[in-house]
C-alpha atoms as a PDB file:
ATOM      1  CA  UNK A   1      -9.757  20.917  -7.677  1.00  0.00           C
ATOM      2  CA  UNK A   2      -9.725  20.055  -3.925  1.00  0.00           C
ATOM      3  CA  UNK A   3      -6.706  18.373  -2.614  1.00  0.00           C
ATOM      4  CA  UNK A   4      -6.650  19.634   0.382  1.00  0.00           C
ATOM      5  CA  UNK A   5      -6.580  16.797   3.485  1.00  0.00           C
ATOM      6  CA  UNK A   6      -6.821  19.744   6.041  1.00  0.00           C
ATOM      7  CA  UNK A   7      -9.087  18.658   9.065  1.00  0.00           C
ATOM      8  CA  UNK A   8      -8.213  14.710   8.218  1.00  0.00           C
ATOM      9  CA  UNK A   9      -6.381  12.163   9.608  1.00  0.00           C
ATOM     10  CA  UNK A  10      -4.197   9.164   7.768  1.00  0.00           C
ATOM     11  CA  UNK A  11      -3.183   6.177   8.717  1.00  0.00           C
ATOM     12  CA  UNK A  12      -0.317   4.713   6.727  1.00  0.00           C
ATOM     13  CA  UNK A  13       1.054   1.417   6.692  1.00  0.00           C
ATOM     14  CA  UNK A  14       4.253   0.066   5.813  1.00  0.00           C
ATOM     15  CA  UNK A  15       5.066   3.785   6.132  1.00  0.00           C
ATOM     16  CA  UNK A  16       9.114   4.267   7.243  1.00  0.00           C
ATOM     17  CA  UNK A  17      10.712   3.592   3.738  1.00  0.00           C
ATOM     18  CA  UNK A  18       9.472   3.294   0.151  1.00  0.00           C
ATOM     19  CA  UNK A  19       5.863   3.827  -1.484  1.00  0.00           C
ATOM     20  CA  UNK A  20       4.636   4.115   2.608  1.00  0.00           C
ATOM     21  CA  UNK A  21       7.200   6.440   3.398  1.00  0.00           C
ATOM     22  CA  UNK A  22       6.706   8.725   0.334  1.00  0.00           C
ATOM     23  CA  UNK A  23       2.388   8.838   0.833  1.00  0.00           C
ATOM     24  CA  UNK A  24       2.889   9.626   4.535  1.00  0.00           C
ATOM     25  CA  UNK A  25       5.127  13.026   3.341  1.00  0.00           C
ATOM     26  CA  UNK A  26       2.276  13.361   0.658  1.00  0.00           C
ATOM     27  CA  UNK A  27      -0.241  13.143   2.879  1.00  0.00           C
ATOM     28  CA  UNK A  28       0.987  15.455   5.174  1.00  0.00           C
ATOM     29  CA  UNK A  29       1.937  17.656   2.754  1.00  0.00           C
ATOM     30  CA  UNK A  30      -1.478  18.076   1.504  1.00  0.00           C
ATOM     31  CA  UNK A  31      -2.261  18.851   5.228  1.00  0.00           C
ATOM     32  CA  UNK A  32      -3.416  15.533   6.578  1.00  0.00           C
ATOM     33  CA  UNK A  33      -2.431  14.537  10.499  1.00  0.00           C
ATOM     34  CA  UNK A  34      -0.635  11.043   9.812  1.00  0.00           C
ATOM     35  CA  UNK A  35      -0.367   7.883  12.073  1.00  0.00           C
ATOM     36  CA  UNK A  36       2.267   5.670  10.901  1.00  0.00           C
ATOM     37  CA  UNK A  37       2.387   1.763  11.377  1.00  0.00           C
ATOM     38  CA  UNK A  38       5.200  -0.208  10.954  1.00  0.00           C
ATOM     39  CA  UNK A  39       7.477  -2.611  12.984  1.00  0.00           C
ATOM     40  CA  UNK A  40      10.502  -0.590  13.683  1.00  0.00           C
ATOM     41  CA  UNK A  41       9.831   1.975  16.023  1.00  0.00           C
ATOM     42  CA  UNK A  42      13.083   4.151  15.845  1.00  0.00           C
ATOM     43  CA  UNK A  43      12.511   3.951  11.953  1.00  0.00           C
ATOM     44  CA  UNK A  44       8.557   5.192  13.073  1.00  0.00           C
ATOM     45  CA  UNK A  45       9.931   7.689  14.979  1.00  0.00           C
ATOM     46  CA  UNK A  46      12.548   9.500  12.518  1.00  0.00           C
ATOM     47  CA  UNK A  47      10.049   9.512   9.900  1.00  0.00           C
ATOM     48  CA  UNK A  48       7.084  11.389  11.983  1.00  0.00           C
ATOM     49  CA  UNK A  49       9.899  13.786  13.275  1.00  0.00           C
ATOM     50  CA  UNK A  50      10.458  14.738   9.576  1.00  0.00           C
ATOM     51  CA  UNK A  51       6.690  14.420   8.416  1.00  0.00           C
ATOM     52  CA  UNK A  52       6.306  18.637   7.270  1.00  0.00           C
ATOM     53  CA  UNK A  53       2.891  19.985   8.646  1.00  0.00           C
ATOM     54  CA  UNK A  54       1.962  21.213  12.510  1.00  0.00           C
ATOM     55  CA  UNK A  55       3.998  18.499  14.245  1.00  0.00           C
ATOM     56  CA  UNK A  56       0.996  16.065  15.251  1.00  0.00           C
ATOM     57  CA  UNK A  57       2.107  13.107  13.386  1.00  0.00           C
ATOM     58  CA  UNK A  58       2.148   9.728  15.452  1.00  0.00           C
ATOM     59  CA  UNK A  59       3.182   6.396  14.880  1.00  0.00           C
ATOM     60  CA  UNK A  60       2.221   2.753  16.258  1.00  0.00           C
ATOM     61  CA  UNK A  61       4.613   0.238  16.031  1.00  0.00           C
ATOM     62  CA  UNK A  62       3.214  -3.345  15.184  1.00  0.00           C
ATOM     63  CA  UNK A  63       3.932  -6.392  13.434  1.00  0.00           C
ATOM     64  CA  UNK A  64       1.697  -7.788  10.392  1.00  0.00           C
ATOM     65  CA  UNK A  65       3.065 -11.215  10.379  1.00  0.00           C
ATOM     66  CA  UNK A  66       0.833 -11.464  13.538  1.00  0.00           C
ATOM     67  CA  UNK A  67      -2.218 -10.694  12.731  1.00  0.00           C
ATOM     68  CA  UNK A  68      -3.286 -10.909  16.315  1.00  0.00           C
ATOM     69  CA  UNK A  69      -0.976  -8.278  17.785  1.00  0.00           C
ATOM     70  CA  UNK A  70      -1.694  -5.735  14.779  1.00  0.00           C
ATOM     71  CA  UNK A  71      -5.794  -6.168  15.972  1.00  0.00           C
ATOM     72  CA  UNK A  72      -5.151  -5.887  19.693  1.00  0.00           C
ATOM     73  CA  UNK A  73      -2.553  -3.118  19.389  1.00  0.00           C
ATOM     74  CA  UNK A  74      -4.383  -1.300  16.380  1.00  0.00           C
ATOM     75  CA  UNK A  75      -7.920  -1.085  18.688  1.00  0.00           C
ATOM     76  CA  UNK A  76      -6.391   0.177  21.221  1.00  0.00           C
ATOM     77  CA  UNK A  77      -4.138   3.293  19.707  1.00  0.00           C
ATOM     78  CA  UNK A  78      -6.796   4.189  17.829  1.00  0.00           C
ATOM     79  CA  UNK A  79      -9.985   3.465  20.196  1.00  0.00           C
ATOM     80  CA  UNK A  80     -11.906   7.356  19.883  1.00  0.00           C
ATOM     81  CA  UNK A  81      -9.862   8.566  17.126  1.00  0.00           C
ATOM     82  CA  UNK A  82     -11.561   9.613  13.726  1.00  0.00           C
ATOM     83  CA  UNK A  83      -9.514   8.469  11.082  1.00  0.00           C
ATOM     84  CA  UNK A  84     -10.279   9.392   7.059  1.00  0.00           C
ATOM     85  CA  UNK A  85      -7.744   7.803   5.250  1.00  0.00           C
ATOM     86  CA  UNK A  86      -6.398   4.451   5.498  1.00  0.00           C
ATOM     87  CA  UNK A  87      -3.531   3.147   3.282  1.00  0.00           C
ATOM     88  CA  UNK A  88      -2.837  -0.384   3.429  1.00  0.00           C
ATOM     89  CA  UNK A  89       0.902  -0.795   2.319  1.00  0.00           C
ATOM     90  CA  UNK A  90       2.365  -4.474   3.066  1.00  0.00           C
ATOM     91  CA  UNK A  91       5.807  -5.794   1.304  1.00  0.00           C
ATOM     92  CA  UNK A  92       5.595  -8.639  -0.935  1.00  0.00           C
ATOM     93  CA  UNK A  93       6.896 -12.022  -0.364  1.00  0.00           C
ATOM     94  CA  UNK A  94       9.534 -13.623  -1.359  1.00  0.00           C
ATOM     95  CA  UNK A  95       9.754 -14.345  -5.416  1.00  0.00           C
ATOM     96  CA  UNK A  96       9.530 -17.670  -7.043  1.00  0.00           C
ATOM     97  CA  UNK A  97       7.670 -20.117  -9.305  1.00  0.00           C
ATOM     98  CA  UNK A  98       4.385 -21.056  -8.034  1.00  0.00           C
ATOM     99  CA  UNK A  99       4.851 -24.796  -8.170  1.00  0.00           C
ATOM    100  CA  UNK A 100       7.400 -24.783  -6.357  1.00  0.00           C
ATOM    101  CA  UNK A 101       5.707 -22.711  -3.325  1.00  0.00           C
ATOM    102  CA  UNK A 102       5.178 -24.078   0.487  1.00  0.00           C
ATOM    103  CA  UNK A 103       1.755 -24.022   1.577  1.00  0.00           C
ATOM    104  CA  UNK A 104       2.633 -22.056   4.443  1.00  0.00           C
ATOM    105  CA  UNK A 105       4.554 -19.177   2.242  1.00  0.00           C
ATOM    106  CA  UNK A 106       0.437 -18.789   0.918  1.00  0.00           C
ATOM    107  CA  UNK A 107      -1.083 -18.353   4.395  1.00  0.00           C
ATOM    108  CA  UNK A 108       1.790 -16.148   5.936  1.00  0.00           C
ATOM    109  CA  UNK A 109       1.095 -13.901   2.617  1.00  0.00           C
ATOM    110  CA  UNK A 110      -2.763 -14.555   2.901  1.00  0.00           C
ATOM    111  CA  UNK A 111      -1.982 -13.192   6.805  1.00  0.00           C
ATOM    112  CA  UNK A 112       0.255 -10.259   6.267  1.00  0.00           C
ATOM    113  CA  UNK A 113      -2.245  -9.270   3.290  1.00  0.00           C
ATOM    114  CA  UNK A 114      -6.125  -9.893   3.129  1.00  0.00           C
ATOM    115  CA  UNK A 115      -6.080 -10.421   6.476  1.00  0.00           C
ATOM    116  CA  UNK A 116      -3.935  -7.693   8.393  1.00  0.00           C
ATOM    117  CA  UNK A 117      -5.977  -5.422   5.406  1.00  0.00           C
ATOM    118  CA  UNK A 118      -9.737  -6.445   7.051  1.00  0.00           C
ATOM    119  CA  UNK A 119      -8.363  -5.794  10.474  1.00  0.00           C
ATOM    120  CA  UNK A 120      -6.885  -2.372   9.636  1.00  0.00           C
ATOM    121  CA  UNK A 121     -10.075  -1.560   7.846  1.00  0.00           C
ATOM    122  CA  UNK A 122     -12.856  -2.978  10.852  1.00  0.00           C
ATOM    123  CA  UNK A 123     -10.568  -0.541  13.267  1.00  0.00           C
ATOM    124  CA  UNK A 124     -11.224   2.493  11.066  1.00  0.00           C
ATOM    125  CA  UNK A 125     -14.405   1.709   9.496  1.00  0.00           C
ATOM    126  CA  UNK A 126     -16.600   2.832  12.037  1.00  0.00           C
ATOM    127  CA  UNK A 127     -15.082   6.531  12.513  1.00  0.00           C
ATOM    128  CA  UNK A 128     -15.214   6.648   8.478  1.00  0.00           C
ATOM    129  CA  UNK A 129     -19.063   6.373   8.237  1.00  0.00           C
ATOM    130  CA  UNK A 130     -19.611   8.494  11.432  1.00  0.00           C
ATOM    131  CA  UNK A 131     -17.614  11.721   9.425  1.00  0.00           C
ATOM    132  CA  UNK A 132     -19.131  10.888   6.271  1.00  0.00           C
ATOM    133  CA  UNK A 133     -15.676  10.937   4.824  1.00  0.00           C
ATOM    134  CA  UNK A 134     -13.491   7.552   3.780  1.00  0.00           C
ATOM    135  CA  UNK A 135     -10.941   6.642   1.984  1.00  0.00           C
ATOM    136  CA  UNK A 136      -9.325   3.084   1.789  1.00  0.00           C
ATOM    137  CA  UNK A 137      -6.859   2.580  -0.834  1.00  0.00           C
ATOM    138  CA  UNK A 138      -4.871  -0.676  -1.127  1.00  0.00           C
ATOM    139  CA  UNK A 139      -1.163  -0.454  -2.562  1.00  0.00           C
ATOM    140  CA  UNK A 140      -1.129  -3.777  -4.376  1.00  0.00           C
ATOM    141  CA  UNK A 141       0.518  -4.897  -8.138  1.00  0.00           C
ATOM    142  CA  UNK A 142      -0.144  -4.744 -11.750  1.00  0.00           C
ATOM    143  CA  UNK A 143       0.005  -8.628 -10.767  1.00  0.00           C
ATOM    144  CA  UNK A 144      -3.726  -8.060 -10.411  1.00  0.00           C
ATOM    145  CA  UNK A 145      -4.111  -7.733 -13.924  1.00  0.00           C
ATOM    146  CA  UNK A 146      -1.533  -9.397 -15.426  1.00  0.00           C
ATOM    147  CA  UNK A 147       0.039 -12.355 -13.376  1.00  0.00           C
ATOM    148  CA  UNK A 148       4.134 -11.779 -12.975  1.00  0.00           C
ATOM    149  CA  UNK A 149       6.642 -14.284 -14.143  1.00  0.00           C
ATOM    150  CA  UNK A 150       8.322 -15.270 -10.768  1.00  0.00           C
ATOM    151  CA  UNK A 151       6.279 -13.874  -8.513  1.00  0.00           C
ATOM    152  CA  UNK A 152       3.588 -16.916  -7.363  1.00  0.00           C
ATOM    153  CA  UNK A 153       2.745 -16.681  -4.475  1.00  0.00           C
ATOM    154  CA  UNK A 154       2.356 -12.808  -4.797  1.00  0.00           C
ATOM    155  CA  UNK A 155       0.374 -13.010  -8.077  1.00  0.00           C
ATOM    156  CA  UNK A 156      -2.110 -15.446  -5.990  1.00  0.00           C
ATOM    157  CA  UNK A 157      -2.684 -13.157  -2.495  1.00  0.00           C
ATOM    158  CA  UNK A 158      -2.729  -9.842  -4.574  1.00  0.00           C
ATOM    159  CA  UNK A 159      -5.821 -11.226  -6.584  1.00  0.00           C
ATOM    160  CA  UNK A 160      -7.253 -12.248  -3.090  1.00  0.00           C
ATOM    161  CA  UNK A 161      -6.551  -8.737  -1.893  1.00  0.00           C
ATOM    162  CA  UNK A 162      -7.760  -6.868  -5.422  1.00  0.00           C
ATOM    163  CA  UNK A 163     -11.510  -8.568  -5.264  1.00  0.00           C
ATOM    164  CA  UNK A 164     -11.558  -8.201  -0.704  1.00  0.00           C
ATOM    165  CA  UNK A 165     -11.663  -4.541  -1.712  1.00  0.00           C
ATOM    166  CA  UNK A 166     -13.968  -4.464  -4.622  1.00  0.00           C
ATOM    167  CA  UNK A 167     -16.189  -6.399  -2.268  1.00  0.00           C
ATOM    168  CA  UNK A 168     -15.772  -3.751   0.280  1.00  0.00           C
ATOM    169  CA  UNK A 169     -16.350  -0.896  -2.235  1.00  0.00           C
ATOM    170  CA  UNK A 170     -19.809  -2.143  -2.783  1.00  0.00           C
ATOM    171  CA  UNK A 171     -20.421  -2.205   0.787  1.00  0.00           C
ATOM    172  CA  UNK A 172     -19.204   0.668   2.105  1.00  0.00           C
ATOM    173  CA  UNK A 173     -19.707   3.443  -0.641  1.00  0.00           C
ATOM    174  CA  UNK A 174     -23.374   4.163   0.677  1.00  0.00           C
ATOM    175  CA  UNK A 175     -21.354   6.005   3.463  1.00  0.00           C
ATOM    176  CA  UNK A 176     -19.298   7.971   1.401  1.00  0.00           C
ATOM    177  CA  UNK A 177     -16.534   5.641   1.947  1.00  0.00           C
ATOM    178  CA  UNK A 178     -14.305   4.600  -1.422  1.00  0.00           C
ATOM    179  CA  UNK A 179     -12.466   1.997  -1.891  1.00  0.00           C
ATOM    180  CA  UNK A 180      -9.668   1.410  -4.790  1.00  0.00           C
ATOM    181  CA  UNK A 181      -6.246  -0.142  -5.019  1.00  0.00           C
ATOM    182  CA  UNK A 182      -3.140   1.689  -6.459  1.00  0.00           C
ATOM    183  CA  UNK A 183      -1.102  -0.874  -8.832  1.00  0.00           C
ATOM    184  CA  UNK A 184       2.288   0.132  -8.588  1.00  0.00           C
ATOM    185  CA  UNK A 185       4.880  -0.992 -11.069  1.00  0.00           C
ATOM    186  CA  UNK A 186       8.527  -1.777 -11.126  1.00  0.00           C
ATOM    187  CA  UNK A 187       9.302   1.013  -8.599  1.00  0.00           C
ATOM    188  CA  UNK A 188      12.633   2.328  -7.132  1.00  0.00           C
ATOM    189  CA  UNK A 189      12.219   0.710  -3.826  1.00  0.00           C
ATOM    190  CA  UNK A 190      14.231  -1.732  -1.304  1.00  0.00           C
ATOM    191  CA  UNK A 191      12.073  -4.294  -2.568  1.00  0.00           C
ATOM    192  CA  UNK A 192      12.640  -4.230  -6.179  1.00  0.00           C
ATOM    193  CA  UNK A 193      16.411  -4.054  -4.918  1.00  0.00           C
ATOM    194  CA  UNK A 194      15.705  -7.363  -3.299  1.00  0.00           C
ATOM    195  CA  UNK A 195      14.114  -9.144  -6.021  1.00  0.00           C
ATOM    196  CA  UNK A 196      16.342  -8.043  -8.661  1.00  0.00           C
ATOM    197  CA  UNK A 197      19.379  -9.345  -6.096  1.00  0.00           C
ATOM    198  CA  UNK A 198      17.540 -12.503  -6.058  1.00  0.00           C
ATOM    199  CA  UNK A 199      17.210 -13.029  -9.671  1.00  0.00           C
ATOM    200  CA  UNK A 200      20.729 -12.009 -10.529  1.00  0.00           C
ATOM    201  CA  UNK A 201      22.131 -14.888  -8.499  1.00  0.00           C
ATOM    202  CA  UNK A 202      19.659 -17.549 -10.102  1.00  0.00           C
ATOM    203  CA  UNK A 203      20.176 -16.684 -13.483  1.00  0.00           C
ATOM    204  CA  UNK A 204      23.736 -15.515 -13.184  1.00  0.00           C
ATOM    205  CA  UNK A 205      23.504 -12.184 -15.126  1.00  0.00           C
ATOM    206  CA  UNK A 206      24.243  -8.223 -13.158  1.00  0.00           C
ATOM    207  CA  UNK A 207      21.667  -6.759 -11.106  1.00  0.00           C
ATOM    208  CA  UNK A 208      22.158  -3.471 -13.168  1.00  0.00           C
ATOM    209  CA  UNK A 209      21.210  -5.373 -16.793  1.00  0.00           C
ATOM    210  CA  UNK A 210      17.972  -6.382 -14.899  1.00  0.00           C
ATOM    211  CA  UNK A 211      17.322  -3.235 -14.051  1.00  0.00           C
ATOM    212  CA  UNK A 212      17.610  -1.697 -17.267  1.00  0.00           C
ATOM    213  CA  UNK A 213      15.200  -5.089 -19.108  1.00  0.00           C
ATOM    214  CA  UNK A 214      12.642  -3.446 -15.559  1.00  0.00           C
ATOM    215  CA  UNK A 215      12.966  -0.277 -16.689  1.00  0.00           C
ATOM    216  CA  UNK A 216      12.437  -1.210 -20.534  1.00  0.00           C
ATOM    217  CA  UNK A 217       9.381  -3.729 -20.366  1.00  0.00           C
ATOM    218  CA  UNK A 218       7.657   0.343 -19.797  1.00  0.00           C
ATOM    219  CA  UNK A 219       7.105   2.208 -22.683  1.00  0.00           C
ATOM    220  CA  UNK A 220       8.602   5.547 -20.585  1.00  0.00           C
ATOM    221  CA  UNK A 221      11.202   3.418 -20.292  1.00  0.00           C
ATOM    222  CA  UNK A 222      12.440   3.528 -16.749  1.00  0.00           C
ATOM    223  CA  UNK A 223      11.372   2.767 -13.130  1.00  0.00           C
ATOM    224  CA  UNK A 224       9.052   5.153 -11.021  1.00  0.00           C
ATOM    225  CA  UNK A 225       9.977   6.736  -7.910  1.00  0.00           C
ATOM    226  CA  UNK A 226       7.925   6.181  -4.658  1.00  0.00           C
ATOM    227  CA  UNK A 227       6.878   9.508  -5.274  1.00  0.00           C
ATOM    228  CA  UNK A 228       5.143   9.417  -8.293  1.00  0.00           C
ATOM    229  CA  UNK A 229       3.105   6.475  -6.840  1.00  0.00           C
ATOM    230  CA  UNK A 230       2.572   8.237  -3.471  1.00  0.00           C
ATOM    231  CA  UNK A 231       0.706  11.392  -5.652  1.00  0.00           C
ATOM    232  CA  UNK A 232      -1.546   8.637  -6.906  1.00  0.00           C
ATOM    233  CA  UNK A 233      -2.679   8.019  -3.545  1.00  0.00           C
ATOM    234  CA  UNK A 234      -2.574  11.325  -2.341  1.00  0.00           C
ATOM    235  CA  UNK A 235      -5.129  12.029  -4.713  1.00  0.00           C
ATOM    236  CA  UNK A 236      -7.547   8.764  -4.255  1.00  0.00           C
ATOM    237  CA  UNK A 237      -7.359  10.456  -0.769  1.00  0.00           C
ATOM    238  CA  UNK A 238      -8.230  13.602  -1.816  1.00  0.00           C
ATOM    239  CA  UNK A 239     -12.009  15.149  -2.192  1.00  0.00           C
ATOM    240  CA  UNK A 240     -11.535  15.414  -5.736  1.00  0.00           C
ATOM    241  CA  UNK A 241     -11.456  11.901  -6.016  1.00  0.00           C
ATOM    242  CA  UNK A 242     -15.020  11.678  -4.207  1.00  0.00           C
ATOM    243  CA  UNK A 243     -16.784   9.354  -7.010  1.00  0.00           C
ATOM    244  CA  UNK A 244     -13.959   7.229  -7.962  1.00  0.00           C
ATOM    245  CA  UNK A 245     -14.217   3.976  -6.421  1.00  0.00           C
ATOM    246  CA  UNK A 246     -13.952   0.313  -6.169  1.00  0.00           C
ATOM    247  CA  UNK A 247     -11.047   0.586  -8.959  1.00  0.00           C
ATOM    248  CA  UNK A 248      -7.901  -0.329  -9.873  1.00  0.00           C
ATOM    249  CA  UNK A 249      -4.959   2.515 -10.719  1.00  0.00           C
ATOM    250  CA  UNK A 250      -1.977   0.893 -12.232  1.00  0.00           C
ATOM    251  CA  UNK A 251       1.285   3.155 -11.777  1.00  0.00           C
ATOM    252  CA  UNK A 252       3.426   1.565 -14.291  1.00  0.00           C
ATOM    253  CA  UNK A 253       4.382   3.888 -16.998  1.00  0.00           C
ATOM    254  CA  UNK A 254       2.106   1.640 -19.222  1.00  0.00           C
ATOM    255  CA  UNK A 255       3.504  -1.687 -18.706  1.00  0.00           C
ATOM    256  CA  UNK A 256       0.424  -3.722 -18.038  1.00  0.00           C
ATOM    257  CA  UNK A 257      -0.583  -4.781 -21.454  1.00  0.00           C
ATOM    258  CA  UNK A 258      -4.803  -4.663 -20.503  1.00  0.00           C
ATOM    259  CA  UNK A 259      -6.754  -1.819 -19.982  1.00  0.00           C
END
């Protein structure tokens, strides 16, 4: 089997903690040349410092609630660059019931989401089809198939988000270029910190007992590590994944009650 990303270049979003952090070490691990996007750049820069590999990892520092800035600033770092690998990582909103959403909690999500995914896409598509080698993979939710109490306004964008790239998989596979989403579940990250915080102080019960019902809604009974989401990727990436596309992967120990 061929895993090796010798010869390619990644770009990874959302990429200086978590599930972003984790595929960018992957990546590189497997031999890829990683650009890393994110908003902090002394964050950026620690993480490419301690990316293994031959020391060309870079980093771009923009913001994708402005969708604006992420186009103009994306275009230009990577104008003549051949890139093979895009991940599109983005943090969820804030949790919630639906009906009691604002509108404008939809189109910031719709923003930071769909729409900060075309853009990242458009600036790498081109390159893609002139190697004959893409990969886009989309880190979304198991909300895709199976709608999360809570989470609202999330459950709404990631469905937005799941069907934008089966769209594009049509589209684009002609070139050699898939296109699949990774579905992570409960996973060991800041933001499952944040929403099990959250919840703890509305329904008045210890973050660690909502942790454990997390980790026992999976049959393997606890919660993954970035890292065993970030091989998932890694492997989408990979040439031995070169006829799997326009899917979804759910990484939830077999939570998600549907096929």
């Amino acid at each position: 089997m061929n895993l090796s990303l010798e010869g390619k270049t990644a770009v990874v979003c959302g990429s200086t903690q978590g599930i972003g952090m984790a595929t960018a070490t992957e990546l590189a691990t497997l031999g890829a040349n990683v650009i890393l996007v994110a908003r902090n750049e002394e964050k950026l820069k620690k993480v490419a410092s301690e990316l293994p590999g031959n020391g060309s990892h870079t980093y771009v520092s923009s913001d994708f609630s402005r969708p604006e800035e992420l186009e103009t600033t994306i275009n230009a770092f990577l104008k003549g660059k051949a890139v093979h690998i895009l991940v599109n990582n983005t943090g969820g909103p804030a949790g919630g019931p639906i009906n009691a959403a604002k509108t404008s909690e939809f189109i910031n999500t719709f923003n930071q989401h769909l729409v900060c995914n075309h853009i990242m896409m458009q600036a790498v598509k081109d390159k893609m089809i002139e190697a004959k080698y893409g990969r886009i993979i989309n880190v979304i939710s198991t909300s895709v198939k199976q709608p999360l109490d809570g989470l609202g306004v999330s459950n709404t964008i990631r469905g937005a988000v799941a069907n934008w790239s089966k769209t594009l998989a049509n589209e684009l596979g002609q070139f050699n270029i898939t296109v699949n989403n990774v579905l992570p579940g409960a996973t060991d990250t800041v933001r499952l910190k944040s929403i099990i915080e959250n919840k703890s102080e509305k329904v008045g019960r210890a973050a660690d007992d909502i942790k454990n019902d997390m980790a026992n809604a999976s049959p393997m009974k606890r919660i993954a590590q970035p890292e065993e989401v970030a091989n998932a990727i890694a492997f989408l990436a990979s040439p031995a994944a070169s006829y799997i596309n326009g899917i979804n992967v759910p990484v939830d120990g077999g939570r998600t009650k549907s096929l």
